[in-house]
Structure formats: structure tokens, C-alpha cells
Protein backbone atom coordinates (compact mmCIF):
# COMPACT_ATOMS: atom_id res chain seq x y z
CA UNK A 1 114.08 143.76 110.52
CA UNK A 2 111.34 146.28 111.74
CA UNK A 3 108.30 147.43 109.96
CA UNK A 4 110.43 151.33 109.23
CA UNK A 5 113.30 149.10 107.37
CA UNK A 6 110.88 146.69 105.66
CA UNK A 7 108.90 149.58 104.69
CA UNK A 8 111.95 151.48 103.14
CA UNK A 9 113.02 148.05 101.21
CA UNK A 10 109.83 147.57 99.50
CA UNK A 11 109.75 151.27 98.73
CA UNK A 12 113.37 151.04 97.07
CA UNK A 13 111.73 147.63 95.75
CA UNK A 14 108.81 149.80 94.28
CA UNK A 15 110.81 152.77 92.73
CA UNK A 16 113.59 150.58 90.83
CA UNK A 17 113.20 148.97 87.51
CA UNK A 18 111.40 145.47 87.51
CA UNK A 19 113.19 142.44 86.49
CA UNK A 20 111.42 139.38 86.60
CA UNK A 21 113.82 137.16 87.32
CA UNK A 22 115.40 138.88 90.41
CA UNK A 23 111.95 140.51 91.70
CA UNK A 24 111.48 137.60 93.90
CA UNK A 25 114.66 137.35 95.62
CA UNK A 26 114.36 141.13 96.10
CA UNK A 27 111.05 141.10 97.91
CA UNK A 28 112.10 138.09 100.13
CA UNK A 29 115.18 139.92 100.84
CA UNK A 30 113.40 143.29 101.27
CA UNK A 31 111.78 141.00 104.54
CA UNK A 32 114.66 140.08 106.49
CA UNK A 33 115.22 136.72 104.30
CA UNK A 34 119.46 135.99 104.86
CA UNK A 35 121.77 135.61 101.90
CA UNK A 36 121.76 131.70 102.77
CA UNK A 37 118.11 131.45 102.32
CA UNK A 38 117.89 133.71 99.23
CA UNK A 39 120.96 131.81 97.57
CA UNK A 40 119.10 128.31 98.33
CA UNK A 41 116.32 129.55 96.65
CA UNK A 42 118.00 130.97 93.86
CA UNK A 43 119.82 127.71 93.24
CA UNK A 44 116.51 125.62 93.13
CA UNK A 45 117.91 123.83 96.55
CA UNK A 46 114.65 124.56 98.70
CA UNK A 47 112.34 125.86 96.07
CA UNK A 48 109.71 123.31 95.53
CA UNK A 49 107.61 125.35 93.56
CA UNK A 50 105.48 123.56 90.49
CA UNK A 51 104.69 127.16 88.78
CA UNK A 52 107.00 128.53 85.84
CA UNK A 53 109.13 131.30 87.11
CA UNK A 54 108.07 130.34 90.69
CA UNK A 55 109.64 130.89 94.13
CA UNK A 56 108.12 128.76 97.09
CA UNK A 57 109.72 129.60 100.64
CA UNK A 58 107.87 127.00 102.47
CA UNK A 59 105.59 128.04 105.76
CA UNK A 60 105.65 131.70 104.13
CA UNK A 61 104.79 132.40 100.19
CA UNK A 62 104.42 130.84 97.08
CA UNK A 63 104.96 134.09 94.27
CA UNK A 64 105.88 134.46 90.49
CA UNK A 65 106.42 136.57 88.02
CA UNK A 66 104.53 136.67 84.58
CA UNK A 67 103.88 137.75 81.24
CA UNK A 68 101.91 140.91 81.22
CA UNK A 69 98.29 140.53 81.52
CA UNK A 70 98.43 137.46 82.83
CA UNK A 71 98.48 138.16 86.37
CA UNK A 72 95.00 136.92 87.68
CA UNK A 73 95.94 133.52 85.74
CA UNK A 74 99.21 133.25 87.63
CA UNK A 75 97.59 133.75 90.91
CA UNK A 76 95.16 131.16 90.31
CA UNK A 77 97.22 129.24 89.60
CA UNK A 78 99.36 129.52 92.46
CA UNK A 79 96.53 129.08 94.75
CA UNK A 80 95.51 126.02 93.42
CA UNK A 81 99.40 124.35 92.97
CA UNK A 82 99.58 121.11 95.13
CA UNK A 83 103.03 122.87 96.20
CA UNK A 84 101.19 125.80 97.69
CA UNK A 85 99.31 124.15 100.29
CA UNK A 86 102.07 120.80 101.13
CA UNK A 87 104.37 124.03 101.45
CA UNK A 88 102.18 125.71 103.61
CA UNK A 89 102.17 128.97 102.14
CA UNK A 90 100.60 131.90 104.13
CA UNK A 91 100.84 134.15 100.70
CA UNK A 92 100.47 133.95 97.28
CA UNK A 93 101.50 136.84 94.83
CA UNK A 94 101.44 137.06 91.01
CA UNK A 95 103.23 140.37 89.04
CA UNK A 96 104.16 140.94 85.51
CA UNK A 97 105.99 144.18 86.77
CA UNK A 98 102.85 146.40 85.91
CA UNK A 99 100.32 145.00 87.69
CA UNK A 100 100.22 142.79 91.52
CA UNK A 101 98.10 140.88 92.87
CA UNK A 102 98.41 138.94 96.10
CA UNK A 103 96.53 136.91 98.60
CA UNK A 104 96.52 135.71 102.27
CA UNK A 105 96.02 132.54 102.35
CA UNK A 106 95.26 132.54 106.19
CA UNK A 107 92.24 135.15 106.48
CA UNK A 108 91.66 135.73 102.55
CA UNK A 109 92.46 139.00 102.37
CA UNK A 110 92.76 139.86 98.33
CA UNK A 111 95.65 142.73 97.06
CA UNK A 112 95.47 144.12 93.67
CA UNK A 113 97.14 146.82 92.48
CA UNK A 114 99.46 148.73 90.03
CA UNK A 115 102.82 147.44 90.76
CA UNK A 116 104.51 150.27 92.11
CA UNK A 117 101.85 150.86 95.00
CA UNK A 118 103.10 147.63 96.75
CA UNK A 119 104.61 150.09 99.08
CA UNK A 120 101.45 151.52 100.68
CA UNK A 121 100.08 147.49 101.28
CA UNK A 122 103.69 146.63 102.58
CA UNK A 123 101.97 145.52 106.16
CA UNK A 124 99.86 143.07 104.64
CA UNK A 125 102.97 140.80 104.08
CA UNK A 126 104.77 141.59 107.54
CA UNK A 127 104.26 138.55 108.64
CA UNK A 128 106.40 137.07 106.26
CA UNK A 129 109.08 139.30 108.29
CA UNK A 130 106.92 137.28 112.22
CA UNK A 131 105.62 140.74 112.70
CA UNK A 132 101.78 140.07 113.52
CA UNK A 133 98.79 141.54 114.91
CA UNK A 134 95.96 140.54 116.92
CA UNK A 135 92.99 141.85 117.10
CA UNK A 136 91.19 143.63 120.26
CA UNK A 137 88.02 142.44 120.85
CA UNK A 138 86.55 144.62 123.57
CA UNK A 139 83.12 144.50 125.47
CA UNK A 140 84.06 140.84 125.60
CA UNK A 141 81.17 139.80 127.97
CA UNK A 142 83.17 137.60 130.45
CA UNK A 143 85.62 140.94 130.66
CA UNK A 144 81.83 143.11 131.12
CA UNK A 145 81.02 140.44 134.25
CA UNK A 146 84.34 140.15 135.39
CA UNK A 147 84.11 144.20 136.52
């Protein structure tokens, strides 16, 4: 999937009622996940996650769902779950359907927000999807020498 698509899922994502038990399949799916994956994870077959109403998808995110209010909890939580870091998790995210928070893991960039603004922080998770970025560094000094 491209960034235009994965922005329109998480948008649809966004704008439809939340249900807690599906949200995570929805936003892995919303990436480019495949039916196989999604159905694996669904079934508890490759979801290793230690965190009630968890979903791990190893080398990627670790994210749940909780009651309301309890958001900041659930995050902590999920950043300090053995399972997050054997899985190798890149994210973490927490939502009780009003409220998201997120985190990535890799340069500690925080997300908080009400739920249904997800859509304008969509690129923070695009790696989940292999789109990255790298960064320009310019007036590099060997690159000032070298002309």
C-alpha cells in the first residue's frame, strides 16, 4: 500500500464507530497487513502479547485497547511488557476509543491525542506499512571539502 491508501484507511478507521475488540485488526489492516496475518493474529496463533486485550505483530507494534481513562496506564504498560521488547516492537499504542496515545519505540517520538485525530499523525506509523524516511543532513563537512 502507499501513503494516499494508508492515509484513506486510517481516515475510514477514524470516522467509523470504535469497537475494541476489532480496532486492532482494523489498524493493522488499514497498513497493508494480509488476511493471513490478521487471521493469525486474531486466532492467538502469532500473538505473543502478555497485555489484556493485546495484539503483538512481532518486529512492528505491540497495541491494546482499554477501559476509558486508562490509556496512559495501558501504554506503560506496554512499554515495559517483556513481550514488547523479545518481540521487537517498533510501536506501542494504547486507546480506549476516546483518547490515543502511541510511541516509537525507535527514536521516542510520543503521540497523544483524541482518538479520531489519528488521521492527521497517520505518517508516524508508516513504517509499519516499510515506508521510511531519512533524514538530509546537509553542510556535511566532508561534502563542504569534497567541492
Amino acid at each position: 500500500m502507499n501513503a494516499v491508501e494508508i492515509e484513506r484507511a486510517i481516515t475510514a478507521l477514524a470516522e467509523q464507530p470504535f469497537e475494541a475488540e476489532a480496532f486492532p485488526f482494523a489498524f493493522l489492516e488499514a497498513f497493508g497487513n494480509k488476511a493471513t496475518t490478521i487471521n493469525r493474529l486474531r486466532s492467538g496463533n502469532s500473538n505473543s502479547s502478555d497485555i489484556e486485550s493485546g495484539v503483538l505483530q512481532r518486529s512492528n507494534i505491540h497495541l491494546s485497547t482499554c477501559k476509558k481513562g486508562s490509556v496512559s496506564a495501558t501504554l506503560s504498560d506496554l512499554k515495559s511488557s517483556q513481550k514488547t521488547t523479545a518481540g521487537k516492537c517498533k510501536f506501542i499504542l494504547a486507546t480506549d476509543g476516546e483518547w490515543l496515545e502511541a510511541e516509537n519505540l525507535k527514536t521516542g517520538e510520543p503521540l497523544a491525542c483524541p482518538f479520531e485525530e489519528i488521521k492527521k499523525h497517520f505518517d508516524m506509523f508508516l513504517p509499519l506499512a516499510g515506508i521510511t524516511f531519512t533524514s538530509e543532513k546537509s553542510n556535511n563537512p566532508i561534502d563542504v571539502r569534497a567541492t
